[in-house]
PDB file of N, CA and C in Angstrom:
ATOM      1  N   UNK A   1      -5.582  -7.422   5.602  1.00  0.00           N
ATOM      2  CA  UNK A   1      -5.483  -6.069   5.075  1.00  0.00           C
ATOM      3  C   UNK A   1      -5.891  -5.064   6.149  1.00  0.00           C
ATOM      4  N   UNK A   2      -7.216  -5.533   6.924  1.00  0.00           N
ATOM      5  CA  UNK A   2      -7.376  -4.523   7.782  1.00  0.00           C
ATOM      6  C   UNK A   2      -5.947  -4.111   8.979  1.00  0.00           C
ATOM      7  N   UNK A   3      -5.534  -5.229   9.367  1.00  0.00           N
ATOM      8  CA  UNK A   3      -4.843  -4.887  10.615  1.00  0.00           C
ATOM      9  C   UNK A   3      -3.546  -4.170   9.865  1.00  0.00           C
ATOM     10  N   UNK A   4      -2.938  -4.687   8.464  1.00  0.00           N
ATOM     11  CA  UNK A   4      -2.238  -3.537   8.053  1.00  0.00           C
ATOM     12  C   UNK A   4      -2.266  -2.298   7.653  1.00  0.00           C
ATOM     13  N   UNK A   5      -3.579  -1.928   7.516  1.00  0.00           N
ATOM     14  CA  UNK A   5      -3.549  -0.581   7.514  1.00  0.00           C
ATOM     15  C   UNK A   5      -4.083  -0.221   8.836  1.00  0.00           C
ATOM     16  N   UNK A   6      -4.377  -0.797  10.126  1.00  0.00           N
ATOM     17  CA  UNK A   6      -4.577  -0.204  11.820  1.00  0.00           C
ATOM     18  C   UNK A   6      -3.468   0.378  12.109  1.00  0.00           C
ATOM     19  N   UNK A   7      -1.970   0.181  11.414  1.00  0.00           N
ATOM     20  CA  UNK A   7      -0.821   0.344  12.082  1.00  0.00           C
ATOM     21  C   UNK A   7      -0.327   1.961  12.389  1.00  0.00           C
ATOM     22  N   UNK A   8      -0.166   2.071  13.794  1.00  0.00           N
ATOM     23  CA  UNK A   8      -0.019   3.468  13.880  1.00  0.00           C
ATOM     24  C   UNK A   8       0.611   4.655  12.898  1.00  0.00           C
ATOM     25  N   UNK A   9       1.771   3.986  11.923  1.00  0.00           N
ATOM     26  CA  UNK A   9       2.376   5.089  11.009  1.00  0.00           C
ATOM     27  C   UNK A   9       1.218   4.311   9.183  1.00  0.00           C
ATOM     28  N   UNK A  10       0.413   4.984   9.337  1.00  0.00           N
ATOM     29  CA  UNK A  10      -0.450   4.615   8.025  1.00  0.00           C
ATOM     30  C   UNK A  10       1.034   4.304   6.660  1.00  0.00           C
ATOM     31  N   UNK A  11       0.448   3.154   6.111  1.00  0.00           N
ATOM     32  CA  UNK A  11       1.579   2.704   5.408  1.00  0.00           C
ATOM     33  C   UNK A  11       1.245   3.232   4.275  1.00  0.00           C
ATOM     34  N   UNK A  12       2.134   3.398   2.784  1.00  0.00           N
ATOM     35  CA  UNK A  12       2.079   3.863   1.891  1.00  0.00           C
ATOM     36  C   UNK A  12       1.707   2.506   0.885  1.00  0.00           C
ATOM     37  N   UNK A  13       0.543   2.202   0.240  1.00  0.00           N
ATOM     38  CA  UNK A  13       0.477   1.041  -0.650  1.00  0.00           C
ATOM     39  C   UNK A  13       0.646   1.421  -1.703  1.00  0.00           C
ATOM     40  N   UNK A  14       1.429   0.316  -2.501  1.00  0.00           N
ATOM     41  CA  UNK A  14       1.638   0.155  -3.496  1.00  0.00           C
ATOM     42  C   UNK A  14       0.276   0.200  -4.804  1.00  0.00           C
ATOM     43  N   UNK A  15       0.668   0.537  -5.986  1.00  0.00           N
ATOM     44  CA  UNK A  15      -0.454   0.429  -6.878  1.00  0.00           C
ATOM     45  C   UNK A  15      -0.168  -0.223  -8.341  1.00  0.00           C
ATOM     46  N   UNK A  16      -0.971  -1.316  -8.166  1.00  0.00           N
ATOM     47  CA  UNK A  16      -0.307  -1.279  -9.982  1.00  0.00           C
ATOM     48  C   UNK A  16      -1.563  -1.703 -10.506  1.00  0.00           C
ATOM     49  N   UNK A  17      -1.368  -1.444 -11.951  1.00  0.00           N
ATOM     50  CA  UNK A  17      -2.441  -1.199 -12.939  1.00  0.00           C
ATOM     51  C   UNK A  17      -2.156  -2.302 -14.000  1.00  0.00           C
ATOM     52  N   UNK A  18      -2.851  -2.888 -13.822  1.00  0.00           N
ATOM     53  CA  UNK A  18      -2.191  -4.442 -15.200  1.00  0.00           C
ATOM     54  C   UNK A  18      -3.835  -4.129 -16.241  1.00  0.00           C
ATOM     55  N   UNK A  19      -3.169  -4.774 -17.257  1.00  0.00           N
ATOM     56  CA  UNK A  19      -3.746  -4.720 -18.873  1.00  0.00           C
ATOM     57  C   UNK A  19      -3.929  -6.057 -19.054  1.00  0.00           C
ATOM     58  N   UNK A  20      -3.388  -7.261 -19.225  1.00  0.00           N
ATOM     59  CA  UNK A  20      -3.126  -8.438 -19.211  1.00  0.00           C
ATOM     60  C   UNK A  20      -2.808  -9.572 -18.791  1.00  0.00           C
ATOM     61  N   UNK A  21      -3.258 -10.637 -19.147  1.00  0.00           N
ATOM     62  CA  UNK A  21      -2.760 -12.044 -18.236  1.00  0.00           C
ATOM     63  C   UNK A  21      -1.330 -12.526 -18.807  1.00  0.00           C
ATOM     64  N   UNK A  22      -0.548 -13.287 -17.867  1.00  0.00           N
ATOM     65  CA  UNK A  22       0.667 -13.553 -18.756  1.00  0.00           C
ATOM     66  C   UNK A  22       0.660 -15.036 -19.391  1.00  0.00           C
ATOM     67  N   UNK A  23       1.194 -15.303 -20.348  1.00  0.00           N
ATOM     68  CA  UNK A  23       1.384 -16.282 -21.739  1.00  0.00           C
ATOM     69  C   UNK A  23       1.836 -17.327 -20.955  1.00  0.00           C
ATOM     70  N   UNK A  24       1.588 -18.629 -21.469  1.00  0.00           N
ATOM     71  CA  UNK A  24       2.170 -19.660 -20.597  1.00  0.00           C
ATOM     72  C   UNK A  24       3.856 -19.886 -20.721  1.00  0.00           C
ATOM     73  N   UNK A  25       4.761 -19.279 -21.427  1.00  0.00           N
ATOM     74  CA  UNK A  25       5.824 -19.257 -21.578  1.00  0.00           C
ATOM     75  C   UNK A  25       6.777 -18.653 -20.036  1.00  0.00           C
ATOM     76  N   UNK A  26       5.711 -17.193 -19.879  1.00  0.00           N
ATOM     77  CA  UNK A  26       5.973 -16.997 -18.618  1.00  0.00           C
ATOM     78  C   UNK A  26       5.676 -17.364 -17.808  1.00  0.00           C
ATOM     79  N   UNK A  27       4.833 -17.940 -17.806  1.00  0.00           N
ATOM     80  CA  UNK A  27       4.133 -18.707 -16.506  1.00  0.00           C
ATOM     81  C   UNK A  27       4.674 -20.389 -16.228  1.00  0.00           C
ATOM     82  N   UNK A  28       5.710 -20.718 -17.379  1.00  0.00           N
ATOM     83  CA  UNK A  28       6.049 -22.003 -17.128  1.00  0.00           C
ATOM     84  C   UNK A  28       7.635 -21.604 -16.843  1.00  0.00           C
ATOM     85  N   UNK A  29       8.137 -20.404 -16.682  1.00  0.00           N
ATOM     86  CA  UNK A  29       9.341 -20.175 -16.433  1.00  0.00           C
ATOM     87  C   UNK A  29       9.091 -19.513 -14.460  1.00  0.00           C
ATOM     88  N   UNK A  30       8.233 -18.955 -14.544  1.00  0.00           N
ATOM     89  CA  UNK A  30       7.525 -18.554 -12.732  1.00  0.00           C
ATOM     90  C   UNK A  30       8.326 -19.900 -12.101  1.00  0.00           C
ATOM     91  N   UNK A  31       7.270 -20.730 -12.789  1.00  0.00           N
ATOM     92  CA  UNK A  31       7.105 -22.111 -11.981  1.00  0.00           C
ATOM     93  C   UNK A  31       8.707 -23.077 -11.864  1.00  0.00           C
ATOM     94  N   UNK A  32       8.886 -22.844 -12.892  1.00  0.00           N
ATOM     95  CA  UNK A  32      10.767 -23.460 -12.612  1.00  0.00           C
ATOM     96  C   UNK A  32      11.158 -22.756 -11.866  1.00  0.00           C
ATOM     97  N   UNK A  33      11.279 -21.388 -12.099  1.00  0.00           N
ATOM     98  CA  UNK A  33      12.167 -20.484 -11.041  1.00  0.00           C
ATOM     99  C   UNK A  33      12.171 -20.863  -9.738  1.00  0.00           C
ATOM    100  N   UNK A  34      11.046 -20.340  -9.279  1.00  0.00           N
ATOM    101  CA  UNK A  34       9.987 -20.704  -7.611  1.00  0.00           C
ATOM    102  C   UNK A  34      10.606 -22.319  -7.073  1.00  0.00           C
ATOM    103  N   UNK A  35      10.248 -23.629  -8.122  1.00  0.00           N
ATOM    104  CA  UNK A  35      10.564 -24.707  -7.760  1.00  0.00           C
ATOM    105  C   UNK A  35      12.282 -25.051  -7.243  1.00  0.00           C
ATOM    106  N   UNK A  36      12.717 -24.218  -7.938  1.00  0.00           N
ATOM    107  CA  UNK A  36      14.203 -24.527  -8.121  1.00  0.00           C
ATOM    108  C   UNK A  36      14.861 -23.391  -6.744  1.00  0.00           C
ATOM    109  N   UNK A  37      14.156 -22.483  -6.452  1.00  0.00           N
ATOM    110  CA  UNK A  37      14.842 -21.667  -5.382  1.00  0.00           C
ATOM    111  C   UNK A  37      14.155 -22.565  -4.086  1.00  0.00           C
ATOM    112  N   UNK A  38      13.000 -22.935  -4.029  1.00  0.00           N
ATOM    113  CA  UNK A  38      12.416 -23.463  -3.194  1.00  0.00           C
ATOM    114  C   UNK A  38      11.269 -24.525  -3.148  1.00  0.00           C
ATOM    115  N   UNK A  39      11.413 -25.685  -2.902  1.00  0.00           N
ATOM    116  CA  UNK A  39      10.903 -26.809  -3.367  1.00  0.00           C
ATOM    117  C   UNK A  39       9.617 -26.666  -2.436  1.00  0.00           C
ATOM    118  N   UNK A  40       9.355 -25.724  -1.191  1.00  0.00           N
ATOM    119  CA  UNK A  40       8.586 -25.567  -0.412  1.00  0.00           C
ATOM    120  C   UNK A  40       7.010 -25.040  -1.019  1.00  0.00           C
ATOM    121  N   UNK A  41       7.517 -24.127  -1.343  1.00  0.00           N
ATOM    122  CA  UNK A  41       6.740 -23.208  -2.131  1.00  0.00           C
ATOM    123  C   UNK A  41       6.250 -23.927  -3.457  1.00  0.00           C
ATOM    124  N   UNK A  42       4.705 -24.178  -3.273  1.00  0.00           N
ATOM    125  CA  UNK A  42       4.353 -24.741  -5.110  1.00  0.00           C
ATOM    126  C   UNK A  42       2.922 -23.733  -5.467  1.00  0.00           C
ATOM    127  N   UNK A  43       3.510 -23.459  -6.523  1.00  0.00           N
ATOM    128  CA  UNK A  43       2.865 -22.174  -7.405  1.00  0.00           C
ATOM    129  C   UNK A  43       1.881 -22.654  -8.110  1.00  0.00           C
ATOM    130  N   UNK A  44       0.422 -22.548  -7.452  1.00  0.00           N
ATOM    131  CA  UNK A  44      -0.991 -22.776  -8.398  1.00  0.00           C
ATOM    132  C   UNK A  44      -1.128 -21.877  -8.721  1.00  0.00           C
ATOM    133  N   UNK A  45      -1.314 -21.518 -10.263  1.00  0.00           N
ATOM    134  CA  UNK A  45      -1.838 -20.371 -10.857  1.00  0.00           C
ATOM    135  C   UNK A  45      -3.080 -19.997 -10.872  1.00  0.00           C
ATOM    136  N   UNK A  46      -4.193 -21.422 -10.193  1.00  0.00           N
ATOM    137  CA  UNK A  46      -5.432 -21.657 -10.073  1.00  0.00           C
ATOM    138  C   UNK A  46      -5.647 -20.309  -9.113  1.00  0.00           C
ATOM    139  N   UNK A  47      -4.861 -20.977  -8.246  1.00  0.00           N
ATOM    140  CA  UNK A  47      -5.019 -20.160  -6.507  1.00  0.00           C
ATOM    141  C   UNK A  47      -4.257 -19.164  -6.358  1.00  0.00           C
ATOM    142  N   UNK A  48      -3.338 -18.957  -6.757  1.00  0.00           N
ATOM    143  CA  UNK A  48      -2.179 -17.833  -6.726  1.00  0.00           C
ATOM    144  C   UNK A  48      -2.013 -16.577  -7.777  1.00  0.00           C
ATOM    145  N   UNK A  49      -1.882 -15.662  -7.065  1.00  0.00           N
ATOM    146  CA  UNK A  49      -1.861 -14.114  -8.302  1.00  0.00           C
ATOM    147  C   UNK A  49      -0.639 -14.576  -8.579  1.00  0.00           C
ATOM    148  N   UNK A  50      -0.301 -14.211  -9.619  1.00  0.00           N
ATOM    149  CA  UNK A  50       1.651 -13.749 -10.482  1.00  0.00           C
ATOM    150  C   UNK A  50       0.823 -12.686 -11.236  1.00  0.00           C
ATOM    151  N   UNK A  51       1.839 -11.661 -11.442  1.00  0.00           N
ATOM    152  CA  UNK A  51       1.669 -10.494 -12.094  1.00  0.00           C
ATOM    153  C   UNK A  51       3.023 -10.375 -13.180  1.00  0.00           C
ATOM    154  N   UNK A  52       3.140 -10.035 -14.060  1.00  0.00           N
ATOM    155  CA  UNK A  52       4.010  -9.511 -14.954  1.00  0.00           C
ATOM    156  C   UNK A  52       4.351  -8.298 -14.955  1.00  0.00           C
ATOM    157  N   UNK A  53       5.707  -7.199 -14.529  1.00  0.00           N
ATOM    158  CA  UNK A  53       6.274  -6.365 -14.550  1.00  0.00           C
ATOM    159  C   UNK A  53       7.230  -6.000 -15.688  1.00  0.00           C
ATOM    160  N   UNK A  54       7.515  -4.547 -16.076  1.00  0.00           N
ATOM    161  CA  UNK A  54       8.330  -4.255 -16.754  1.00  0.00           C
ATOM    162  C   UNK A  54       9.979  -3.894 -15.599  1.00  0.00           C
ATOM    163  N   UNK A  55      11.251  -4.965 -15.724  1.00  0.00           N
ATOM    164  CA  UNK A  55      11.861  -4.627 -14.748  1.00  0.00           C
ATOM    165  C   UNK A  55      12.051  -3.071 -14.560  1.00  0.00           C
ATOM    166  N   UNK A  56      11.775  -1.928 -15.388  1.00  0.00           N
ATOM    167  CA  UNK A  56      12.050  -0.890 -14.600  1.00  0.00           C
ATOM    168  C   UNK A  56      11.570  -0.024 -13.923  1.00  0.00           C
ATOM    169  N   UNK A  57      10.151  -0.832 -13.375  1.00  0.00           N
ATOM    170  CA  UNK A  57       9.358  -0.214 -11.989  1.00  0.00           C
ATOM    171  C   UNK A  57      10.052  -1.455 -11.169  1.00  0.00           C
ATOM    172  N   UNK A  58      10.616  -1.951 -11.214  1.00  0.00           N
ATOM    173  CA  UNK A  58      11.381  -3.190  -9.583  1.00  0.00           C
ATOM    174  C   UNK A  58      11.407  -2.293  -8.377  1.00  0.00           C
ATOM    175  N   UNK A  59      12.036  -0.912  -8.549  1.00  0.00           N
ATOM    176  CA  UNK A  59      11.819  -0.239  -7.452  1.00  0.00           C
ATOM    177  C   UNK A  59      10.673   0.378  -6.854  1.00  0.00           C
ATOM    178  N   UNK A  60       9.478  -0.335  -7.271  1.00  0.00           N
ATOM    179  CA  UNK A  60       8.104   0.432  -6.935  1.00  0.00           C
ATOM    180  C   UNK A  60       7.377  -0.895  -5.747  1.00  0.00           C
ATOM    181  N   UNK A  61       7.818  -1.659  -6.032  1.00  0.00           N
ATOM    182  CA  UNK A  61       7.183  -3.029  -5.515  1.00  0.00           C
ATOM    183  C   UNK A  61       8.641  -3.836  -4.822  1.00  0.00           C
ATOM    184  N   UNK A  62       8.157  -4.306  -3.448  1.00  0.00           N
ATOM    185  CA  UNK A  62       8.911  -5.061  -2.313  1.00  0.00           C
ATOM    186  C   UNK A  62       8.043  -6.090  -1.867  1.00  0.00           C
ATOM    187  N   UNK A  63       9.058  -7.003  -1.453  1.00  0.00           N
ATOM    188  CA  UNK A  63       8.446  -8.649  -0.664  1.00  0.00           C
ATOM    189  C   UNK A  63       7.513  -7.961   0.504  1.00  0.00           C
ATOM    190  N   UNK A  64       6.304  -8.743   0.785  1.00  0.00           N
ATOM    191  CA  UNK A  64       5.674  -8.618   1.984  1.00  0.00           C
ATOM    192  C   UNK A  64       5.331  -7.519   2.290  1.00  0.00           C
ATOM    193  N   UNK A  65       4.516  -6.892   1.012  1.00  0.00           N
ATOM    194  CA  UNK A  65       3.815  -5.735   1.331  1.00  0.00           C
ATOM    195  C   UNK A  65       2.428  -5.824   0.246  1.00  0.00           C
ATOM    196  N   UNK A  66       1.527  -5.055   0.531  1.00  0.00           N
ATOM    197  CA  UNK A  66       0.019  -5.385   0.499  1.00  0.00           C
ATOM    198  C   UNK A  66       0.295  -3.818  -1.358  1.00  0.00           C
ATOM    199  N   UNK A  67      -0.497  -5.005  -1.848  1.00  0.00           N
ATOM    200  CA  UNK A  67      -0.493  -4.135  -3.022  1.00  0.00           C
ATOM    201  C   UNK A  67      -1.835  -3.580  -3.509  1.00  0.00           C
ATOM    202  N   UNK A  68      -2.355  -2.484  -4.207  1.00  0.00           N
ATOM    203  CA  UNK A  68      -3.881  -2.601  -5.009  1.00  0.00           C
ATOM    204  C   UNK A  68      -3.318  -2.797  -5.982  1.00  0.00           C
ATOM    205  N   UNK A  69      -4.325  -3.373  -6.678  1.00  0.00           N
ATOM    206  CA  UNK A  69      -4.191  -4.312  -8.033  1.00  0.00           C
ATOM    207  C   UNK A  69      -5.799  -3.205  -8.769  1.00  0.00           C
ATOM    208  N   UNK A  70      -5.505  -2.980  -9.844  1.00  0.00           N
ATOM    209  CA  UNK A  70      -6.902  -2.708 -10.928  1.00  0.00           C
ATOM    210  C   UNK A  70      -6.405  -2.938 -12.270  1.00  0.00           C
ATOM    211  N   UNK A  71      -7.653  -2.974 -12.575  1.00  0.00           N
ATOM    212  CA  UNK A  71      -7.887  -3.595 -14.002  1.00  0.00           C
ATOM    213  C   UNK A  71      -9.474  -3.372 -14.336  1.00  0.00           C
ATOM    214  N   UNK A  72      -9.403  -2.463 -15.411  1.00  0.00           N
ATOM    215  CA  UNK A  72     -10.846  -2.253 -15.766  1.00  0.00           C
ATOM    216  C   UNK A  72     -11.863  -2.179 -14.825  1.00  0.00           C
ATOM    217  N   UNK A  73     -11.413  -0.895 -14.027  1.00  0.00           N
ATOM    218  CA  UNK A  73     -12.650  -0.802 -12.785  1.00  0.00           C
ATOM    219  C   UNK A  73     -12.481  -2.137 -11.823  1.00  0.00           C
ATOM    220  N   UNK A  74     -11.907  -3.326 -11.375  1.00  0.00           N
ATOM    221  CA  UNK A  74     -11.805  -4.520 -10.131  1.00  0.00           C
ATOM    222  C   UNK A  74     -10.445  -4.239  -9.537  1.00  0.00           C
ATOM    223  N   UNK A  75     -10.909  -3.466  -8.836  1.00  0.00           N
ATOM    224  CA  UNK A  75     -10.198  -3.352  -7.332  1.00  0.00           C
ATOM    225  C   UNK A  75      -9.789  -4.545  -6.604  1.00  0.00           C
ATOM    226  N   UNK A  76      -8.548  -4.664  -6.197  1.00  0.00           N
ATOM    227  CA  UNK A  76      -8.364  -5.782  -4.862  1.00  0.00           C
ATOM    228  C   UNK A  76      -7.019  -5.525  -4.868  1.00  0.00           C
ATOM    229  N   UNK A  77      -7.143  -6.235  -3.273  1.00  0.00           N
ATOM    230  CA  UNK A  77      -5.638  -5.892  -2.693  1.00  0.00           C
ATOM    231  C   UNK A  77      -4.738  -7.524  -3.153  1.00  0.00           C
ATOM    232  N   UNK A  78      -3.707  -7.729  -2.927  1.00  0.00           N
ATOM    233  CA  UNK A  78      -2.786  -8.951  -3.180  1.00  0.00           C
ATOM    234  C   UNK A  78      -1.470  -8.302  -2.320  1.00  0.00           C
ATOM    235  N   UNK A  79      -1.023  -9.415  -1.277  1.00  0.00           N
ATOM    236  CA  UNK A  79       0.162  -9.675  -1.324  1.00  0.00           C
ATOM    237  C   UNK A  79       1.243  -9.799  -1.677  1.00  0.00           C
ATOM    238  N   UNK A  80       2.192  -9.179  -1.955  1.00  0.00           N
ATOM    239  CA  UNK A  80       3.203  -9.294  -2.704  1.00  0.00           C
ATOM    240  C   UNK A  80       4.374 -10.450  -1.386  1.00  0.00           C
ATOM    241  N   UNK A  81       4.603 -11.731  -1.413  1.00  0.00           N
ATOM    242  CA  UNK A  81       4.951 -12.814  -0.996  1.00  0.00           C
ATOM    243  C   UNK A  81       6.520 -12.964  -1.855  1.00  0.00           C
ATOM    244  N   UNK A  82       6.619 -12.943  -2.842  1.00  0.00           N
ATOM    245  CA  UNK A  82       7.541 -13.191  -3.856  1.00  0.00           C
ATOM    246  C   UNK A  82       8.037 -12.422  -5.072  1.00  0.00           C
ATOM    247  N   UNK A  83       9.013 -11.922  -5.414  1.00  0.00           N
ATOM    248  CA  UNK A  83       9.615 -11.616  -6.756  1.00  0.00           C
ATOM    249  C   UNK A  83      10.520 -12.277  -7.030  1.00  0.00           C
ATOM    250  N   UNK A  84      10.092 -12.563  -8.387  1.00  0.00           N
ATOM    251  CA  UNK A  84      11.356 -13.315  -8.967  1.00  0.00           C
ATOM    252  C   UNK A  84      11.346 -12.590 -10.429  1.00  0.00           C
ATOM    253  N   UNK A  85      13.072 -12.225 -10.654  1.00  0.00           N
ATOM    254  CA  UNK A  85      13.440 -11.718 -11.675  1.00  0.00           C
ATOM    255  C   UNK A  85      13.293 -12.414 -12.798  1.00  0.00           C
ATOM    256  N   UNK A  86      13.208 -11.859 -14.345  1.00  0.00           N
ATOM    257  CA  UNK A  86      13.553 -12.463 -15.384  1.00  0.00           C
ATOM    258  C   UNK A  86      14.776 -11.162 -16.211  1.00  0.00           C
ATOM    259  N   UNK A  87      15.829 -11.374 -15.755  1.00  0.00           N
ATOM    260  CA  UNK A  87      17.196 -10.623 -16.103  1.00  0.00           C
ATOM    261  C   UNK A  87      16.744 -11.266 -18.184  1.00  0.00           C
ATOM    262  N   UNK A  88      16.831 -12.061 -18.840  1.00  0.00           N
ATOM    263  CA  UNK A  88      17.142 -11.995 -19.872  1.00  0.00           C
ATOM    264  C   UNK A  88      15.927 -11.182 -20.875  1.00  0.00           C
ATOM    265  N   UNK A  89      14.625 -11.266 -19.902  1.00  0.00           N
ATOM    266  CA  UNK A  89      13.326 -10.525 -20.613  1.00  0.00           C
ATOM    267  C   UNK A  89      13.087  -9.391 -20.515  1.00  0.00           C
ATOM    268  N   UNK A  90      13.874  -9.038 -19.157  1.00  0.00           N
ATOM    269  CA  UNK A  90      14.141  -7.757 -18.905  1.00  0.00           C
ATOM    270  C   UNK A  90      12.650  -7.101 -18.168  1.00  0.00           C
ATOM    271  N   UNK A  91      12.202  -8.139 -17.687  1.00  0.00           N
ATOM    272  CA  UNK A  91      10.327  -8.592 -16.165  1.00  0.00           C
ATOM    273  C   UNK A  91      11.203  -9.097 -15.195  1.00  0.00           C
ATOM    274  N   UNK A  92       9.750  -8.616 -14.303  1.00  0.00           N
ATOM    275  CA  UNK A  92      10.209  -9.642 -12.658  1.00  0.00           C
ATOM    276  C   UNK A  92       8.669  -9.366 -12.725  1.00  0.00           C
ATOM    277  N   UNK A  93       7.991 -10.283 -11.674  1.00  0.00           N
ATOM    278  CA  UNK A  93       6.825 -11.115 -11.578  1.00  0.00           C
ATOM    279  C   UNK A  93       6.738 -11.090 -10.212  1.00  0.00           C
ATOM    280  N   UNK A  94       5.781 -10.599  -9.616  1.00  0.00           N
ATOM    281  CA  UNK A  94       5.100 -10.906  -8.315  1.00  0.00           C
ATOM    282  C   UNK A  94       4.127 -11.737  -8.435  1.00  0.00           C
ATOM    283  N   UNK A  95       4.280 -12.487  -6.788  1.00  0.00           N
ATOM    284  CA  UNK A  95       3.685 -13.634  -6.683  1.00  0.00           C
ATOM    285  C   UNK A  95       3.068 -13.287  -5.427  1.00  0.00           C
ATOM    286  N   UNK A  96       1.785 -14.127  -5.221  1.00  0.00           N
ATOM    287  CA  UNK A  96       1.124 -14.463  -3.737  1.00  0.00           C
ATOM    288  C   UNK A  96       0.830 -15.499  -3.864  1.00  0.00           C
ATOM    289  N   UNK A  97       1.576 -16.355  -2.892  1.00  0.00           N
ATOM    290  CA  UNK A  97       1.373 -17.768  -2.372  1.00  0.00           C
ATOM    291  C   UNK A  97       0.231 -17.891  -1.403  1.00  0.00           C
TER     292      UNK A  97
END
């Protein structure tokens, strides 16, 4: 985090504000998705943020950029590594691997 924000044109971070954890329904559809685009990539929910989005902020959030995350006053930054859509729920889900 530090050396991305050293960078001579100060970058604009992202912010999102979550309320909730997501249901294992979504979280067992993450994990197919992820597996099935890329067998490389394996998604611990132990170790790994996923976030739940409404798809019509998609344009607020991009791959490989440093996000703040809050929730009831806890601050922290996360990686945004991954999106993967859910077209029929009408979410997409960021991930940090």
């Amino acid at each position: 985090m530090e050396d991305y924000l050293k960078k001579e044109i100060p970058p604009e971070l992202a912010i999102l504000i979550w309320d909730s954890y997501m249901d294992e329904e979504a979280m067992k559809y993450i994990e197919a998705k992820v597996g099935k685009e890329n067998s490389c990539e394996q998604l611990n929910f132990d170790k790994h943020e996923c976030f739940k989005i409404k798809r019509k902020y998609e344009k607020d959030y991009r791959e490989n950029e440093i996000i703040l995350c809050m929730n009831e006053g806890i601050k922290s930054s996360f990686c945004c590594q991954k999106i993967v859509v859910d077209k029929s729920k009408g979410n997409f889900y960021l991930i940090d691997f």
